[in-house]
N, C-alpha and C. Protein backbone atom coordinates (compact mmCIF):
# COMPACT_ATOMS: atom_id res chain seq x y z
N UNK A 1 -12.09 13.48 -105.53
CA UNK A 1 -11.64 14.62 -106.33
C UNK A 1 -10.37 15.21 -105.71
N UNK A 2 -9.70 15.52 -106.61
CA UNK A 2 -7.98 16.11 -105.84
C UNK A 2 -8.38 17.46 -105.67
N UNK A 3 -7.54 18.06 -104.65
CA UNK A 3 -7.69 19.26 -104.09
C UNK A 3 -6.64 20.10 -105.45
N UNK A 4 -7.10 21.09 -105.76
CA UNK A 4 -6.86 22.37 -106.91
C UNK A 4 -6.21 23.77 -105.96
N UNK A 5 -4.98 23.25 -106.13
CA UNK A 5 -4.22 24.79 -105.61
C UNK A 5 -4.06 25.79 -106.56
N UNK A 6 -4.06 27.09 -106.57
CA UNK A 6 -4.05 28.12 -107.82
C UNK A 6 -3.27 28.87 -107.31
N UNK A 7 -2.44 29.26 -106.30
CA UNK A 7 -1.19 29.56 -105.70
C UNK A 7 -0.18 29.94 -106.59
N UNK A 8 0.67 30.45 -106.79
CA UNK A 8 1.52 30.93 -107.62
C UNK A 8 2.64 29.56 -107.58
N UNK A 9 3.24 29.39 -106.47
CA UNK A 9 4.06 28.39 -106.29
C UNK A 9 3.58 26.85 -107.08
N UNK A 10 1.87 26.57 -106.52
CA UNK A 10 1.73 25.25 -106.83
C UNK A 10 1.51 25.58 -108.16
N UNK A 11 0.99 26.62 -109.11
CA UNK A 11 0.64 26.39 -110.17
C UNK A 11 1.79 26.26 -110.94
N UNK A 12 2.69 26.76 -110.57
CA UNK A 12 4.30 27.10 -111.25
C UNK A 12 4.33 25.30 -111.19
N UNK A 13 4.74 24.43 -109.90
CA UNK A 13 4.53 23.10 -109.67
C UNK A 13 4.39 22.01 -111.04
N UNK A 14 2.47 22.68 -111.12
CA UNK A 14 1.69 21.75 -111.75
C UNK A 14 1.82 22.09 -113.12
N UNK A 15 2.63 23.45 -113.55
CA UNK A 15 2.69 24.14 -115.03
C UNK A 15 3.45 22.69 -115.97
N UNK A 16 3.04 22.47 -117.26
CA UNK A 16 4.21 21.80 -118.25
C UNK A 16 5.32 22.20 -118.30
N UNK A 17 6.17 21.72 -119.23
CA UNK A 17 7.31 22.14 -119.84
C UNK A 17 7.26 23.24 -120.07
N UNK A 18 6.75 23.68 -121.07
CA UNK A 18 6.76 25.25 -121.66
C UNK A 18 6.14 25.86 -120.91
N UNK A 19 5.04 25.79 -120.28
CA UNK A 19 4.78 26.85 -119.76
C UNK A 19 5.70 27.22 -118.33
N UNK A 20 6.37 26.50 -117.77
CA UNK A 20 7.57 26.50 -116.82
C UNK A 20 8.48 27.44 -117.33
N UNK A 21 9.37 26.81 -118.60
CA UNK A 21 10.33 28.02 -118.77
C UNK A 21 9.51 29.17 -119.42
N UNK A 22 8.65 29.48 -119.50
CA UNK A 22 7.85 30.73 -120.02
C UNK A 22 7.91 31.26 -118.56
N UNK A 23 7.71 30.84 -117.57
CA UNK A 23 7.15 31.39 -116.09
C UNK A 23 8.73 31.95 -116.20
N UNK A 24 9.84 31.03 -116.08
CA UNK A 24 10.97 31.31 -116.08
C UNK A 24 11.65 32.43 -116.23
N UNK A 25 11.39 32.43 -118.06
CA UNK A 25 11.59 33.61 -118.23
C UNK A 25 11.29 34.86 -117.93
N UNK A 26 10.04 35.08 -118.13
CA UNK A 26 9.14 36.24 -117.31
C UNK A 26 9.69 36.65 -116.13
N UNK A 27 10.15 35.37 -115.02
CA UNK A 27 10.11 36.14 -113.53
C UNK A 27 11.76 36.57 -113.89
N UNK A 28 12.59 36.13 -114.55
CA UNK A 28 13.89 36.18 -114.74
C UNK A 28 14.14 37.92 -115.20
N UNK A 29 12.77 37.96 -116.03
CA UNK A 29 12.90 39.87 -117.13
C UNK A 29 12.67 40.86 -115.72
N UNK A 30 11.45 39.92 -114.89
CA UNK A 30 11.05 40.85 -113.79
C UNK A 30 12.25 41.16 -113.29
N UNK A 31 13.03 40.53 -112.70
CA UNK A 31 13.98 40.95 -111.81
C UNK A 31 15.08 41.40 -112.05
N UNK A 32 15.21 41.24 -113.56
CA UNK A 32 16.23 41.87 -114.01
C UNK A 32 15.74 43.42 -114.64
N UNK A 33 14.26 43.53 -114.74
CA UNK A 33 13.85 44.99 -114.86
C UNK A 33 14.14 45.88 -113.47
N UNK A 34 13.69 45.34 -112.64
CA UNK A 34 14.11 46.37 -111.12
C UNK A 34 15.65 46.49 -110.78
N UNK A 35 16.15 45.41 -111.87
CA UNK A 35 17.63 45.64 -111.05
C UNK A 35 18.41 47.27 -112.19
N UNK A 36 17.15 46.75 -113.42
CA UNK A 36 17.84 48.32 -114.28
C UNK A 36 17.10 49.58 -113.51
N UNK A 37 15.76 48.94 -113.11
CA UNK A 37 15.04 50.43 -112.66
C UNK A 37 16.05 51.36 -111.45
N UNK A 38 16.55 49.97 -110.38
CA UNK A 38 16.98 50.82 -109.57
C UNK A 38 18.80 51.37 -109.96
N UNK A 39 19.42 50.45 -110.66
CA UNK A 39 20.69 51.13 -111.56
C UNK A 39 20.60 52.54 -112.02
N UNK A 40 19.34 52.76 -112.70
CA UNK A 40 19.11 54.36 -113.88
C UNK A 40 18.40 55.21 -112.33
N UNK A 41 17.74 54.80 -111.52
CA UNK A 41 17.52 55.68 -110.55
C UNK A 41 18.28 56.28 -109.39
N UNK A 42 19.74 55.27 -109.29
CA UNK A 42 20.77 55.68 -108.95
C UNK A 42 21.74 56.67 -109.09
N UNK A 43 21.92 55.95 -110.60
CA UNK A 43 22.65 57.40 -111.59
C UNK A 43 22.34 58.28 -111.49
N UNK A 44 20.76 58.75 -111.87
CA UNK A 44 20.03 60.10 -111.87
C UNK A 44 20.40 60.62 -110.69
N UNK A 45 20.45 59.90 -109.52
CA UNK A 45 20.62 60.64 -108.59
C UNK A 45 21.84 61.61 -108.45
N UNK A 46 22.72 60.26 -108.32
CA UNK A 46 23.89 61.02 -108.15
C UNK A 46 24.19 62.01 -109.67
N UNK A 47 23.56 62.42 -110.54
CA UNK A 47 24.32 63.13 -111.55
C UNK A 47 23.47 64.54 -111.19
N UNK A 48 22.33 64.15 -110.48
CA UNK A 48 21.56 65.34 -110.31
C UNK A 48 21.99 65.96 -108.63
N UNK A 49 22.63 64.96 -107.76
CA UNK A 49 23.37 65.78 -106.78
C UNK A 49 24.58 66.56 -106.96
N UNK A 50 25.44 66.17 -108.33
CA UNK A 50 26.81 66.51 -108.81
C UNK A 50 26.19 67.92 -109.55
N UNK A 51 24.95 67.93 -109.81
CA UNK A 51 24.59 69.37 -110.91
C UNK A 51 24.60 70.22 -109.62
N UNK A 52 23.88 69.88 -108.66
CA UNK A 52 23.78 70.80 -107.28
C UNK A 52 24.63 71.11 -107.07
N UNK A 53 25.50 70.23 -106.82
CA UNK A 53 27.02 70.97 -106.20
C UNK A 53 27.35 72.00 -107.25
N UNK A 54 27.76 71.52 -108.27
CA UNK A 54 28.08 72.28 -109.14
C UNK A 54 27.29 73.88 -109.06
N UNK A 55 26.34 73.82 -109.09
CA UNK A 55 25.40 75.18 -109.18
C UNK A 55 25.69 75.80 -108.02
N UNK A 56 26.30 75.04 -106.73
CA UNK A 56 26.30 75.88 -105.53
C UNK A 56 27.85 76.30 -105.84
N UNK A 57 28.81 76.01 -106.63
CA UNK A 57 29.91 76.43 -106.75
C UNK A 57 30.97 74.99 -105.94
N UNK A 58 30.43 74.03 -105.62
CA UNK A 58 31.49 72.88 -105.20
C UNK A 58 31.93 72.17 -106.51
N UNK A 59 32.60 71.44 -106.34
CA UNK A 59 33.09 70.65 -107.10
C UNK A 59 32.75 69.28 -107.28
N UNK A 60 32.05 68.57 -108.53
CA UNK A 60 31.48 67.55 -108.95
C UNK A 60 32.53 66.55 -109.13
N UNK A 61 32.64 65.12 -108.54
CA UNK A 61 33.58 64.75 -108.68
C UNK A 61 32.77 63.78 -110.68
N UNK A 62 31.82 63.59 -110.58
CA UNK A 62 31.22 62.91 -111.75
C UNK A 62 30.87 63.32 -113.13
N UNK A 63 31.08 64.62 -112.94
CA UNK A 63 31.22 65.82 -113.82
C UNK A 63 32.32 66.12 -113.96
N UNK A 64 33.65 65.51 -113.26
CA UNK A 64 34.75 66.10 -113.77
C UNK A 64 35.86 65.53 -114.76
N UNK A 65 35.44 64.51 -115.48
CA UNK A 65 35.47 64.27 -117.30
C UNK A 65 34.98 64.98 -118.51
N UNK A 66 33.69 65.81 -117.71
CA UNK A 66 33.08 66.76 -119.11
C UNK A 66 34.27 67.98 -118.95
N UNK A 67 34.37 68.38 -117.74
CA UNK A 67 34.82 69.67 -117.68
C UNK A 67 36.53 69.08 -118.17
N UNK A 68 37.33 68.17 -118.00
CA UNK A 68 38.41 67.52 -118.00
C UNK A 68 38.42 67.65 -120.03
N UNK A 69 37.18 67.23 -120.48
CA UNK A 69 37.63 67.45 -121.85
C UNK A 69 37.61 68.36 -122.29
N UNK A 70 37.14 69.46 -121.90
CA UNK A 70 36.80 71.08 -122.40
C UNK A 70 38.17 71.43 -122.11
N UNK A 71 38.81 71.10 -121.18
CA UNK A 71 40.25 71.56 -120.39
C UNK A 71 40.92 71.19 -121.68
N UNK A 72 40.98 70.08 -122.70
CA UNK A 72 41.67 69.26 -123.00
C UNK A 72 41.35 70.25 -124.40
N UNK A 73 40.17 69.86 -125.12
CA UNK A 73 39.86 70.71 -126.31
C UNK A 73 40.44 72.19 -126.25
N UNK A 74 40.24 72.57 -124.90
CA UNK A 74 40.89 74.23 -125.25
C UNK A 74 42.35 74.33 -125.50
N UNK A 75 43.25 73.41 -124.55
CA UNK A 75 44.55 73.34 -124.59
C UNK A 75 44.90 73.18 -126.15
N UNK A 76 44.11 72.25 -126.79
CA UNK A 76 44.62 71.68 -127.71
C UNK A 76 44.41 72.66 -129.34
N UNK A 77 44.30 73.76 -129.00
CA UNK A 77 43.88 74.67 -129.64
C UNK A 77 45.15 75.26 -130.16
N UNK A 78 45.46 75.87 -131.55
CA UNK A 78 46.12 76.39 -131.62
C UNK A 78 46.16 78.01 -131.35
N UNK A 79 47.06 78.79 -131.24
CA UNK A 79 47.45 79.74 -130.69
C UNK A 79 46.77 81.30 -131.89
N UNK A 80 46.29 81.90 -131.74
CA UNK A 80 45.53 82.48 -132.72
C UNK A 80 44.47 82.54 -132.85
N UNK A 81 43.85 80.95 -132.51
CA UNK A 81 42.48 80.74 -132.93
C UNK A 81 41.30 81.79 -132.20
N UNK A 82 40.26 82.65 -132.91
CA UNK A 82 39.60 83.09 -132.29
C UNK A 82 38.86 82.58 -131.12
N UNK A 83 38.13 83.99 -130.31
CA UNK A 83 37.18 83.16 -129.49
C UNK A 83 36.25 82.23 -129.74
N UNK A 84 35.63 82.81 -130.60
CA UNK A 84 34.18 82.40 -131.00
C UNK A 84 34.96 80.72 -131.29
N UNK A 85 35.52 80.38 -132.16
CA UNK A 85 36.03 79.10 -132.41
C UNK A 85 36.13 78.57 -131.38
N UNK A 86 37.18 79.08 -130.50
CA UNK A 86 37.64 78.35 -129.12
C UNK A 86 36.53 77.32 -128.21
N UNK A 87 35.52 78.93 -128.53
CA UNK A 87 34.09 78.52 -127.52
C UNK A 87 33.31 77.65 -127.71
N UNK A 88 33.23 77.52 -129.50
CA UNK A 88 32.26 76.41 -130.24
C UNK A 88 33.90 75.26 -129.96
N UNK A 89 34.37 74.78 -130.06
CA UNK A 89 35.46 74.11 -129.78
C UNK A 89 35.35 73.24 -128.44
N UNK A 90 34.98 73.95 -127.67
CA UNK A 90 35.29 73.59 -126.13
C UNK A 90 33.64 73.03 -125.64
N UNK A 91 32.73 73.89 -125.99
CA UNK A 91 30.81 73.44 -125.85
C UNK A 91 31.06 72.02 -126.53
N UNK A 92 31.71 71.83 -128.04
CA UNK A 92 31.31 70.70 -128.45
C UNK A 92 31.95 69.57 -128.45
N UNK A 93 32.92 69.80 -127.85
CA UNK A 93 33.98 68.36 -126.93
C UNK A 93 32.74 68.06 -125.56
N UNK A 94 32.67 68.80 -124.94
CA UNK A 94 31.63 68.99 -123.29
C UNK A 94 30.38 68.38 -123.57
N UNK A 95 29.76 68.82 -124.58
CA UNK A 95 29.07 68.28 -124.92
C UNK A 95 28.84 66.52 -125.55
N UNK A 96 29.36 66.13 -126.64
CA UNK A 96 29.79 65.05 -126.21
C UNK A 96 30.40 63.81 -125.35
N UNK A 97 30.72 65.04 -124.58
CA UNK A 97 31.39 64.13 -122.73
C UNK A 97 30.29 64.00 -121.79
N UNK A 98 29.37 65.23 -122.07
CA UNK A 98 28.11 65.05 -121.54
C UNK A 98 26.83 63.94 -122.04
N UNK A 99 27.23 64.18 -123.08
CA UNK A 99 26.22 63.01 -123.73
C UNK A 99 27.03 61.38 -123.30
N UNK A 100 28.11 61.10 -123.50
CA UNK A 100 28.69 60.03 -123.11
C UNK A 100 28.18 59.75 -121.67
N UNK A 101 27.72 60.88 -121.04
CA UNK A 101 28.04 60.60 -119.01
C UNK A 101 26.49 59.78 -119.61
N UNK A 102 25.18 60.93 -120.19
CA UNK A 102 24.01 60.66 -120.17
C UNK A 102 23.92 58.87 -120.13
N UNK A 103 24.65 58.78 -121.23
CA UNK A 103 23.99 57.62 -122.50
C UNK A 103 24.61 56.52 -121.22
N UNK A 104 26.08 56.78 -120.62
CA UNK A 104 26.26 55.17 -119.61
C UNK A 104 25.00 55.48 -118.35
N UNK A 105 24.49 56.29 -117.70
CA UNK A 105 24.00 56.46 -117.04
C UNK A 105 22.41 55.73 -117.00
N UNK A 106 21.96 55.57 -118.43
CA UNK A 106 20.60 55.48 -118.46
C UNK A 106 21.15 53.98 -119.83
N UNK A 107 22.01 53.30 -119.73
CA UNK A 107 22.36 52.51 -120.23
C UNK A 107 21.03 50.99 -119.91
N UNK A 108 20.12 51.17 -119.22
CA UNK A 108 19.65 49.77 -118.95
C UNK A 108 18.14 50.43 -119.38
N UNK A 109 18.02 51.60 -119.94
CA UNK A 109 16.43 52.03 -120.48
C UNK A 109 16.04 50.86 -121.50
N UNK A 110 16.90 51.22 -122.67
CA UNK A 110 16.89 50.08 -123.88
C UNK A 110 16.16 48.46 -123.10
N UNK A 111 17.30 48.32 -122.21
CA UNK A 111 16.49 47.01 -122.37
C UNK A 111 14.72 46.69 -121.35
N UNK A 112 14.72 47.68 -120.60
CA UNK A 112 13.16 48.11 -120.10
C UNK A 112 12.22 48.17 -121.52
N UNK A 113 12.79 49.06 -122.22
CA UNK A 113 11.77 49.05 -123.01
C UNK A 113 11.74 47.56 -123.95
N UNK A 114 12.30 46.97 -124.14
CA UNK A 114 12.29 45.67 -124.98
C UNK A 114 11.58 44.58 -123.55
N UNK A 115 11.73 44.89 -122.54
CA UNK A 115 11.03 43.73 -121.94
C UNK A 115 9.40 44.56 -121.95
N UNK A 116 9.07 45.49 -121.48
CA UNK A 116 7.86 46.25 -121.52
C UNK A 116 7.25 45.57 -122.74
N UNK A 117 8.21 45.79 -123.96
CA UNK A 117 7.56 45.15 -125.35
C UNK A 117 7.18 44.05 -125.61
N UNK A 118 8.00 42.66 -125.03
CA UNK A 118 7.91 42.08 -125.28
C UNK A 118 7.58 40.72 -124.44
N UNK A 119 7.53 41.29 -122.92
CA UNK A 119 6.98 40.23 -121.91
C UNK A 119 5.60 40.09 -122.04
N UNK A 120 4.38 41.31 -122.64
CA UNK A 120 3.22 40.46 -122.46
C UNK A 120 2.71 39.42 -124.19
N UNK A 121 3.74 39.54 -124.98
CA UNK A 121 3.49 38.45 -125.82
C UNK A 121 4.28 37.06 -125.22
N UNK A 122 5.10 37.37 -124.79
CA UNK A 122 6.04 35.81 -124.29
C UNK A 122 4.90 34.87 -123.00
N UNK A 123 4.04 36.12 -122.50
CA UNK A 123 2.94 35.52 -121.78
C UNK A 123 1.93 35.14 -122.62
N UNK A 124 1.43 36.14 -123.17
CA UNK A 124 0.54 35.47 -124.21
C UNK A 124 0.75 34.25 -125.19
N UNK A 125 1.91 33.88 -125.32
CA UNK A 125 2.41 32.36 -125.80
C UNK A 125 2.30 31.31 -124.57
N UNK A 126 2.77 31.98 -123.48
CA UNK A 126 2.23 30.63 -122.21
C UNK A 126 0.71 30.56 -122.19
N UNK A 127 -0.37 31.82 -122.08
CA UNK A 127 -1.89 31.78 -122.32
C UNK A 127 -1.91 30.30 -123.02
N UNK A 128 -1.77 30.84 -124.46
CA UNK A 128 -2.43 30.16 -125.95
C UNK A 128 -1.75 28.81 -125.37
N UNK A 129 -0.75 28.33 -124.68
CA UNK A 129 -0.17 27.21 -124.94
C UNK A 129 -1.31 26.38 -123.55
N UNK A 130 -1.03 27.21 -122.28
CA UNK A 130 -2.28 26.65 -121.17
C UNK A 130 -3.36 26.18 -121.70
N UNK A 131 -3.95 26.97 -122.45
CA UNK A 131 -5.50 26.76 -122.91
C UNK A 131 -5.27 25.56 -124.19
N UNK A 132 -4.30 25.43 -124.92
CA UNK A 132 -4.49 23.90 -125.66
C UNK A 132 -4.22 22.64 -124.46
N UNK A 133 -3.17 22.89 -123.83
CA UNK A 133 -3.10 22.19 -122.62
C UNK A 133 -4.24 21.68 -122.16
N UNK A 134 -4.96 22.62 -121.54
CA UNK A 134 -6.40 22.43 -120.68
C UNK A 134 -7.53 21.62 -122.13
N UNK A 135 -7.04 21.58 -123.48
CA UNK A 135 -8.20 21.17 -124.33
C UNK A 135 -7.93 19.94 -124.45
N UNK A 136 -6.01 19.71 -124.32
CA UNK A 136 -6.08 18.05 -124.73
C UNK A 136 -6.17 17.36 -123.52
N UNK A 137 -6.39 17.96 -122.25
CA UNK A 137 -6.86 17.48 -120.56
C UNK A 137 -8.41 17.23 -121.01
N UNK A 138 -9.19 17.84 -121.54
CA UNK A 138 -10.63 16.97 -122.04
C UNK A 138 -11.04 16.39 -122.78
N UNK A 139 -10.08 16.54 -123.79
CA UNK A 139 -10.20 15.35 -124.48
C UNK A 139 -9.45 14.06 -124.03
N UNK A 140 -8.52 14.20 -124.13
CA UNK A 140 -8.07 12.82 -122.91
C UNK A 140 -8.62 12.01 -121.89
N UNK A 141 -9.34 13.32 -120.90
CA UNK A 141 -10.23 12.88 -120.04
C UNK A 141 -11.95 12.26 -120.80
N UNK A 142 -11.93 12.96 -121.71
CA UNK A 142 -13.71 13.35 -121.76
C UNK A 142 -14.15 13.43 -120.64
N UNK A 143 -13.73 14.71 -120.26
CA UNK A 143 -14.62 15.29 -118.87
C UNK A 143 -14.41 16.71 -118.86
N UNK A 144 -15.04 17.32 -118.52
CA UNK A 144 -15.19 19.17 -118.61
C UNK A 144 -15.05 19.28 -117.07
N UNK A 145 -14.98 18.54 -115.91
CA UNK A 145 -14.79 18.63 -114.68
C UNK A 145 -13.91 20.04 -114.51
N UNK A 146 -13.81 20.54 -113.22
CA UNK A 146 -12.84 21.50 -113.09
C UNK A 146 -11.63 20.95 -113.05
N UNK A 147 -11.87 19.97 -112.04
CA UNK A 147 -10.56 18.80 -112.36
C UNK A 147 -9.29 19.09 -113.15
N UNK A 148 -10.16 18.81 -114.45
CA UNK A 148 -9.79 18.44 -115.74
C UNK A 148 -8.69 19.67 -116.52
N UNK A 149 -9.70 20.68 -116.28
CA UNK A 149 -10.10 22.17 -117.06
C UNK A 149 -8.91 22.73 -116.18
N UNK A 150 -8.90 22.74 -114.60
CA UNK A 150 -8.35 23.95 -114.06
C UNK A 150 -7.04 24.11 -113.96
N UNK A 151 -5.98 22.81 -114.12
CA UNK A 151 -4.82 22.98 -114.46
C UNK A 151 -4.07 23.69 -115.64
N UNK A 152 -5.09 23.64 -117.08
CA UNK A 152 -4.24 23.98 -117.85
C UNK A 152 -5.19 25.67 -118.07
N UNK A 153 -6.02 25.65 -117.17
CA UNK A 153 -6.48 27.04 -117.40
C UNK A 153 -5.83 28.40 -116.26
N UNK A 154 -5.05 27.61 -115.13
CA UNK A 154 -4.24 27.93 -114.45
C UNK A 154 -2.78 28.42 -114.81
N UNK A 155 -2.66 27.78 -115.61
CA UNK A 155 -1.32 28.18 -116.16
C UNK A 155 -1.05 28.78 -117.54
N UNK A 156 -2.78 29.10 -118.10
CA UNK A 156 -3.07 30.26 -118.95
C UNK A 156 -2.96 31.43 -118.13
N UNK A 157 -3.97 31.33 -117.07
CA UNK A 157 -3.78 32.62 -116.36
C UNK A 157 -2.33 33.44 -115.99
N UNK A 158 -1.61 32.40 -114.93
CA UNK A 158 0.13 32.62 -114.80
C UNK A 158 0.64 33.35 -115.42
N UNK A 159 0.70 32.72 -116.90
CA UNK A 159 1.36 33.25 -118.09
C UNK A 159 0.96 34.64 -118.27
N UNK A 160 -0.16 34.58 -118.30
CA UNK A 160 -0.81 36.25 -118.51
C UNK A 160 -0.29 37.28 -117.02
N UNK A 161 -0.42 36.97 -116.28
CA UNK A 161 -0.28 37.73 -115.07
C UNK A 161 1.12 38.23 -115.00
N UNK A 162 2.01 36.83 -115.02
CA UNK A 162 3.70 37.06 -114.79
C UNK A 162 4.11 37.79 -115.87
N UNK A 163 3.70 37.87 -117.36
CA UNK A 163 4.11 38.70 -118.57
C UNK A 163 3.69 39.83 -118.09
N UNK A 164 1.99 40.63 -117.56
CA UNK A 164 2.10 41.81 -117.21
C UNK A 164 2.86 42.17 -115.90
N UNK A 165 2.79 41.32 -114.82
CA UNK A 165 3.73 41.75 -114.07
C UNK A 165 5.51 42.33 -114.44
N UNK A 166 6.06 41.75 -115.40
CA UNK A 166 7.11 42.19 -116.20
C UNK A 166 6.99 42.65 -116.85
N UNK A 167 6.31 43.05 -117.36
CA UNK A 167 5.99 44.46 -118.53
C UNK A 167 5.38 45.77 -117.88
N UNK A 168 4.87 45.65 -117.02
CA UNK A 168 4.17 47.14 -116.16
C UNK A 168 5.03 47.46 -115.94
N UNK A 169 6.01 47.28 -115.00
CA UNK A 169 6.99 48.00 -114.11
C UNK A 169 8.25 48.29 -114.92
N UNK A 170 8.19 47.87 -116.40
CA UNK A 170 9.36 48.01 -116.56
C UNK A 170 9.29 49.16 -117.89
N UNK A 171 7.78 49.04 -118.02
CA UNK A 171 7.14 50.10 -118.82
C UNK A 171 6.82 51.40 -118.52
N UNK A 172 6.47 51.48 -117.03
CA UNK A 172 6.37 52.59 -115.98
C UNK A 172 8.14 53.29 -115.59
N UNK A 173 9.10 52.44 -115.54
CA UNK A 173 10.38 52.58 -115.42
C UNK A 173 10.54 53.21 -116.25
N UNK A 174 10.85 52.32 -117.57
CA UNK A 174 10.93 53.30 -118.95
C UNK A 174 10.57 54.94 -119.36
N UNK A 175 9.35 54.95 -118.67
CA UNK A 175 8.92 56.15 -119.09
C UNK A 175 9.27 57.23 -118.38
N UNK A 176 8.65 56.96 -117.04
CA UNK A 176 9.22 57.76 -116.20
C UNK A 176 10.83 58.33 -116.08
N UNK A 177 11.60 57.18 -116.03
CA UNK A 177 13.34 57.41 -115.85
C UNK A 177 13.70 58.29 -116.96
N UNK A 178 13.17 57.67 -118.44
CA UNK A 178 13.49 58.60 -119.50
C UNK A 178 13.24 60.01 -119.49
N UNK A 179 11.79 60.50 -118.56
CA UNK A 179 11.38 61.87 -118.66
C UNK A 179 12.37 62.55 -117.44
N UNK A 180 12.70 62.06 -116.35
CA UNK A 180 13.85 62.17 -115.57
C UNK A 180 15.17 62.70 -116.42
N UNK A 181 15.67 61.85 -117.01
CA UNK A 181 17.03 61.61 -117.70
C UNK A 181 17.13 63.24 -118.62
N UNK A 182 15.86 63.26 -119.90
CA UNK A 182 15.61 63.90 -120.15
C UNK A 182 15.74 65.42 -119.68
N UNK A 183 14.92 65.92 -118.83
CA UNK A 183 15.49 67.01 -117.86
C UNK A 183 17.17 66.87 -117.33
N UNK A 184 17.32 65.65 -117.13
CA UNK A 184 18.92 66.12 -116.54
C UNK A 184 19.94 66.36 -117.95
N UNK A 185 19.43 65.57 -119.04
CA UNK A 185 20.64 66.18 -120.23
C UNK A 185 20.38 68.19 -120.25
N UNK A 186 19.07 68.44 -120.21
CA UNK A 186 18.62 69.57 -120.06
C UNK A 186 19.86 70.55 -119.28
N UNK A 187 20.07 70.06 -117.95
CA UNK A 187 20.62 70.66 -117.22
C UNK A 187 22.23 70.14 -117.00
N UNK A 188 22.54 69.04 -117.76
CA UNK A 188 24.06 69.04 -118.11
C UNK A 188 24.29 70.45 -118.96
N UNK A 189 23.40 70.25 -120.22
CA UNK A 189 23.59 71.60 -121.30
C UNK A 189 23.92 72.58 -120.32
N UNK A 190 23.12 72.84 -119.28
CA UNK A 190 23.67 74.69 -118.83
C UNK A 190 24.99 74.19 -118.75
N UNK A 191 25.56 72.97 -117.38
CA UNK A 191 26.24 73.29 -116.77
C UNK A 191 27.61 73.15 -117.98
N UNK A 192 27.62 73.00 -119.29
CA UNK A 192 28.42 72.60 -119.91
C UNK A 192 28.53 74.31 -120.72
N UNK A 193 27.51 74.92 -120.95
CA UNK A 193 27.67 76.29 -121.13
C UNK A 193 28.14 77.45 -120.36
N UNK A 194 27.67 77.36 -119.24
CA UNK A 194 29.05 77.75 -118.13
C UNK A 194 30.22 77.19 -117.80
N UNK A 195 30.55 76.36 -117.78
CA UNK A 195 31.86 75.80 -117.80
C UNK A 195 32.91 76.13 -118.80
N UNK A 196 32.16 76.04 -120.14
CA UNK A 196 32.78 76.38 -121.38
C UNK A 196 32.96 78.16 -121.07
N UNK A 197 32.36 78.97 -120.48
CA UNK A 197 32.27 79.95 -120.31
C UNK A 197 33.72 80.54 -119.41
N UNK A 198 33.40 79.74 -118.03
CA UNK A 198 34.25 79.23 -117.66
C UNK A 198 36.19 79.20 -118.12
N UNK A 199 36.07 78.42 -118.12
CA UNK A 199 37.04 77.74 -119.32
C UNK A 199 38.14 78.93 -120.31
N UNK A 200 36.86 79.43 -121.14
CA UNK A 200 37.97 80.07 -122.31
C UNK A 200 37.56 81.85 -121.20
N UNK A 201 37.25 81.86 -120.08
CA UNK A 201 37.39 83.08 -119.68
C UNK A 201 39.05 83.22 -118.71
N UNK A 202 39.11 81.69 -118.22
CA UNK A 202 40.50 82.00 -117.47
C UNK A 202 41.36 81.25 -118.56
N UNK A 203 41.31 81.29 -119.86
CA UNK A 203 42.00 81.29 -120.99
C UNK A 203 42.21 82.49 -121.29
N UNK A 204 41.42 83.40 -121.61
CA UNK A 204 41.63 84.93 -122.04
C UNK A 204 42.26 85.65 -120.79
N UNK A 205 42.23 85.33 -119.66
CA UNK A 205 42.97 85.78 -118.48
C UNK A 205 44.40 85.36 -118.61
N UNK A 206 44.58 84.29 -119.27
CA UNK A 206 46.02 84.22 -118.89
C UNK A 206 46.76 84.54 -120.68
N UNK A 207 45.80 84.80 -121.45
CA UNK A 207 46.50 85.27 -122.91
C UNK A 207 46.92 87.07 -122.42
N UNK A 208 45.67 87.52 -121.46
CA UNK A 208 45.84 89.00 -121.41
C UNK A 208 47.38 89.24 -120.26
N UNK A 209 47.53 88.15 -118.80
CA UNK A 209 48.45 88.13 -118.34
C UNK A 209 49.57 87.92 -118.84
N UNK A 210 49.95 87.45 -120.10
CA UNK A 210 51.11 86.82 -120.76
C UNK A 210 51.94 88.31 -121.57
N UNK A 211 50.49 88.88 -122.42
CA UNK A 211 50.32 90.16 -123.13
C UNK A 211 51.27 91.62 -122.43
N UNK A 212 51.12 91.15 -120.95
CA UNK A 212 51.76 92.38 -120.51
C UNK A 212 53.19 92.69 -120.09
């Protein structure tokens, strides 16, 4: 009787065709899920050390495109225009610069959630495909031996394991990073409402300096 390794390596080995590039793929989503998890956990960071500064009164160097377009929207104002305009004017340039920072920042969620979605069916196609595997191994054989059975029931299992292994973590990523992200658009909004505040106040400083 041959010796039956169930090892990750040998079963990968002893896997068919399809169920090989199924393994393939899977470990390929895995590693390309941690490489988004730790990308969006990066960002967060640094956008949530740039809010700090900011709140302590330093200067954000990653934040300084939102505030750069508010600079830009106010300039571009004509001469007359009320406050109230100015202010809705200047929030909703910032705002969109803010949403732009958000959206590149958390740019690799999308595809977390499509592997979360869709790695434990791409496993569940290696399953269903192992287990006909392992049926035409007894019929071929006519033998129910483990022998027989444990190769293609081995690389049912695989399939199942390596799809949730790429779908947990990238499902846990997903969620989590998003409820992260979430709070930080939260707290772009202030810093984009003071700024704008900001903004058209040493605007009215230099309309009142001009005035005299």
């Amino acid at each position: 009787m041959h010796d039956i390794s169930l090892t990750p390596a040998a079963v990968f080995a002893q896997a068919g065709p399809v169920v090989k590039t199924v393994l393939v793929l899977l470990l390929a989503a895995s590693i390309l899920s941690w490489v988004w998890i730790v990308e969006a956990v990066v960002a967060f960071m640094r956008l949530s050390a740039a809010l700090r500064r900011s709140r302590n009164g330093d200067e954000a160097t990653i934040l300084a495109t939102v505030s750069a377009a508010g600079a830009a929207a106010r300039d571009a104002l004509p001469r007359g225009t009320s406050e109230a305009d100015r202010r809705a004017k200047v929030v909703d340039t910032m705002t969109r610069a803010a949403r732009d920072l958000i959206l590149k920042a958390e740019a690799g969620l999308p595809n977390l959630a499509i592997v979360s979605s869709v790695a434990p069916f791409v496993g569940l196609f290696g399953t269903v495909w192992g287990i006909m595997t392992s049926f035409a191994g007894i019929a071929e054989a006519r033998d129910t031996s483990l022998a027989v059975v444990a190769p293609g029931i081995a690389e049912a299992l695989a399939a199942t394991a390596w799809g949730l292994a790429a779908a947990i973590p990238a499902s846990i990523g997903y969620n989590r990073i998003g409820a992260l992200f979430n709070r930080t658009a939260i707290a772009l909004d202030d810093f984009v409402q003071a700024e704008a505040e900001r903004l058209i106040g040493a605007d009215l400083e230099r309309a009142s300096a001009r005035s005299r």
